[in-house]
Protein backbone atom coordinates (compact mmCIF):
# COMPACT_ATOMS: atom_id res chain seq x y z
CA UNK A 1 52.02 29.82 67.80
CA UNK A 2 49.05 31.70 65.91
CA UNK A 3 48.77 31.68 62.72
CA UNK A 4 48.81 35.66 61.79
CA UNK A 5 45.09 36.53 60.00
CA UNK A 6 45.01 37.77 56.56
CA UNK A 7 42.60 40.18 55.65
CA UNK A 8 41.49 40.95 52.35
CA UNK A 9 40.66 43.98 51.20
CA UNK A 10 38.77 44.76 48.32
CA UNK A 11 39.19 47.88 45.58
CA UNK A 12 36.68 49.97 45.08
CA UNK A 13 36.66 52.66 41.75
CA UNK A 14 36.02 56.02 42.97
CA UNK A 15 34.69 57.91 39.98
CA UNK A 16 34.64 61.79 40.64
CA UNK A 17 31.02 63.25 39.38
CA UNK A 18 31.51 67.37 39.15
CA UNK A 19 27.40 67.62 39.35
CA UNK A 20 27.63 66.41 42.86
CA UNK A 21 30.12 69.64 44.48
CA UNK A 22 26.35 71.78 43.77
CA UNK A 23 28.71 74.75 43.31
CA UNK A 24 28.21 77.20 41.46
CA UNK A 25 30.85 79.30 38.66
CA UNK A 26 33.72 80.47 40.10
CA UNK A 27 33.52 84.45 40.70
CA UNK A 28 30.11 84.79 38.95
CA UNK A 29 29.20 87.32 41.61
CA UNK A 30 31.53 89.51 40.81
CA UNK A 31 30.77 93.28 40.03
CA UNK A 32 34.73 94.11 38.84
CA UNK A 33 34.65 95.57 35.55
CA UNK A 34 36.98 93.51 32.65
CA UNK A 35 38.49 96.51 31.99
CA UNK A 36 39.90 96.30 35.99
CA UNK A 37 40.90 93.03 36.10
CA UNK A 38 42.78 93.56 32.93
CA UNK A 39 44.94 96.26 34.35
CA UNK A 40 45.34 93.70 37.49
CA UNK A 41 46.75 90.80 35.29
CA UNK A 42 48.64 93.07 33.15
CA UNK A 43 50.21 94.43 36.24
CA UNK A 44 50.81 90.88 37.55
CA UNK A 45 52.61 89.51 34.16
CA UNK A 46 55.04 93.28 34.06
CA UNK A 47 55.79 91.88 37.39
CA UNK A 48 57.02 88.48 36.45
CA UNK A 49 59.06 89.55 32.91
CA UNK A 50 56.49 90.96 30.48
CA UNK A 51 56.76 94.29 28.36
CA UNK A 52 54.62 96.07 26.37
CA UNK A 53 51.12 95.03 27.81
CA UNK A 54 48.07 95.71 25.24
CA UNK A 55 44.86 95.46 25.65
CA UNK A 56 42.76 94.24 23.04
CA UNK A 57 39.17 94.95 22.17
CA UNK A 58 36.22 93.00 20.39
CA UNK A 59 35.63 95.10 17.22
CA UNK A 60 31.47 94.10 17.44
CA UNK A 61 30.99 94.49 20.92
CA UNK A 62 34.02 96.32 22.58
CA UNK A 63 34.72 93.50 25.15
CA UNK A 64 38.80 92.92 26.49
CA UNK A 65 38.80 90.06 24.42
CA UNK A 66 42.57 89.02 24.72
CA UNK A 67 45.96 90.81 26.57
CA UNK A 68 48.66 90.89 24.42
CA UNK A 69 52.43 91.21 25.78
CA UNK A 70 55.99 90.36 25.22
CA UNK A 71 58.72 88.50 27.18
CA UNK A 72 61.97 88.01 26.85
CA UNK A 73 63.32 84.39 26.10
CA UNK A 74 67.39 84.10 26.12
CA UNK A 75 68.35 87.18 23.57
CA UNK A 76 64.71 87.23 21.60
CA UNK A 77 61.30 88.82 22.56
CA UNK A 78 58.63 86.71 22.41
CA UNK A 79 55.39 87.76 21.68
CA UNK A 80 51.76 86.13 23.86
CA UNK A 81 48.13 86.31 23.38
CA UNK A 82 45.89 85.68 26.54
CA UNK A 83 42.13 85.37 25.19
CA UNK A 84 39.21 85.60 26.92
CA UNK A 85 36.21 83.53 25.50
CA UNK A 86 33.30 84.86 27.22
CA UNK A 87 30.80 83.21 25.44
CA UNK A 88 31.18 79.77 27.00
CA UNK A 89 30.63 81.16 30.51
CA UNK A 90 27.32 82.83 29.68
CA UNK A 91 26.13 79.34 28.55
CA UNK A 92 27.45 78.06 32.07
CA UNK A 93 25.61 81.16 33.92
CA UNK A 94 22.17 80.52 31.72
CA UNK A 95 22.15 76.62 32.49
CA UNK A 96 23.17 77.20 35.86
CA UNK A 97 20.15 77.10 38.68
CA UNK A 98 22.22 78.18 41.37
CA UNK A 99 22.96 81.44 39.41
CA UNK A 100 20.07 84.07 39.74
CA UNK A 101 18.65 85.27 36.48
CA UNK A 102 19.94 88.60 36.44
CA UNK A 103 23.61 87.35 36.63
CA UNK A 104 23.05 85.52 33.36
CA UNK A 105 23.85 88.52 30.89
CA UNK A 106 26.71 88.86 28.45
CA UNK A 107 28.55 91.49 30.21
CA UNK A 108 28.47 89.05 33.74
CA UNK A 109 30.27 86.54 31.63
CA UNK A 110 32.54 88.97 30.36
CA UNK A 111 33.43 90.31 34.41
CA UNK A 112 33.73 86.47 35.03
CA UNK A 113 35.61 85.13 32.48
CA UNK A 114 38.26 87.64 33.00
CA UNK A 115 38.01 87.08 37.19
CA UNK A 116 38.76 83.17 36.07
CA UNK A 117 41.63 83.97 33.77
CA UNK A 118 43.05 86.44 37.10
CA UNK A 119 43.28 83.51 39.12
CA UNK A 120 44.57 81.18 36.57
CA UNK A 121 46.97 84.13 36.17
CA UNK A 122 47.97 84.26 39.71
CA UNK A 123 48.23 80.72 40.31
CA UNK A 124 50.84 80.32 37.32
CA UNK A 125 52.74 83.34 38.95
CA UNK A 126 52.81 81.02 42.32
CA UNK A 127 54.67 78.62 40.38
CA UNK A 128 56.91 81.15 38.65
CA UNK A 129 57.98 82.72 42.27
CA UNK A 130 58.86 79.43 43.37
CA UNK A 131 61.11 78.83 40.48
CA UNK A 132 59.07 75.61 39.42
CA UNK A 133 58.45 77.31 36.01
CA UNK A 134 59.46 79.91 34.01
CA UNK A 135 56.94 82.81 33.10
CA UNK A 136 57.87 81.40 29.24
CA UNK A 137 57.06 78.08 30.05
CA UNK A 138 53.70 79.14 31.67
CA UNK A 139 52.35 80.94 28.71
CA UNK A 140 53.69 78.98 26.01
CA UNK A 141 50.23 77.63 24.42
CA UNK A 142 50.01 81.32 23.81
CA UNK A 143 52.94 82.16 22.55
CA UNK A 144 52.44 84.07 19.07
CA UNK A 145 53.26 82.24 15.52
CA UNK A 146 54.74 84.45 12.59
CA UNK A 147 51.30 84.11 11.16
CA UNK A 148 50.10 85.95 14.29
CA UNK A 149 48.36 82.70 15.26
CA UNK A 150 49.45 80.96 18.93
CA UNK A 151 50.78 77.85 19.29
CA UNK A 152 47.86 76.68 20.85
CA UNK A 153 45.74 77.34 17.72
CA UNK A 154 48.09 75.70 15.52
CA UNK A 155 47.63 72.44 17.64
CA UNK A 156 44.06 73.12 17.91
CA UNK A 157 44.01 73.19 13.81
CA UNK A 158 46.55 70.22 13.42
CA UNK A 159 47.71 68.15 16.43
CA UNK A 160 50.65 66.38 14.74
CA UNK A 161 52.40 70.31 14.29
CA UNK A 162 53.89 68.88 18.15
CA UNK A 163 55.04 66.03 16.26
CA UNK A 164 57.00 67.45 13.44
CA UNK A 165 54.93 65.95 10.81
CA UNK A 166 53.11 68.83 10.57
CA UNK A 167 50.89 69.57 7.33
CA UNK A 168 52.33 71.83 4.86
């Protein structure tokens, strides 16, 4: 009878490199104002539970820089904060060689960043309409602290506050 062969098989590492997809920003192209997509992902999160949508405005440069809006969480209301940081996707856009020049201006970033945060938007909603999370559960980096702060900062600021040994 044969002996039965044994093959060996060796692992290789497979190390994903970003640099090498030669894409460019997702939805730099667009030509949507902010102020558009804003009313789209406030009309999105009234959809899935939220109240009281706001809109809020950079004081130095009037950019949307954040949506404000409230959901209710067993017999409270919860208050959220959705920012939009621009600023880091203007750097992206200016370093970018794929991008054409005259797409790397502040307001381009600002139409971008809030495109981004749409689809982020929508693909959380996904997940909400197919009951794998809650619309809560979703947002709750944002959720607002009584010192009008979100979670997410207060983690940002000190990372043991998820911990309970949170500085005084």
């Amino acid at each position: 009878m044969a002996q039965p062969r044994v093959m060996r098989i060796r692992a290789v590492r497979i190390t994903p490199q970003i640099s090498t997809l030669n894409m460019p920003l997702l939805n730099y192209t667009t030509n949507i104002d902010a102020d558009k997509t804003a009313a789209e992902i406030a009309r999105a999160l009234s959809m899935h539970g939220a109240q009281a949508v706001m809109i809020e405005y950079d004081k130095e440069d009037s950019y949307i820089e954040s949506l404000s809006f409230r959901i209710q969480v067993g017999e409270k209301m919860v208050a959220f904060r959705l920012p939009c940081d621009w600023k880091p996707v203007l750097e992206v856009l200016e370093n970018d060689s794929k991008v054409p020049r005259a797409r790397a201006n502040k307001e381009q970033a600002v139409r971008t960043a809030w495109r981004i945060i749409k689809v982020w938007v929508a693909a959380q909603m996904a997940l909400v309409e197919t009951q794998m999370v809650s619309t809560e559960e979703v947002f709750l980096p944002y959720a607002v602290m009584p010192d009008n702060r979100t979670l997410a900062e207060h983690v940002q600021e000190n990372p043991q506050f998820l911990l309970g040994e949170a500085k005084k």
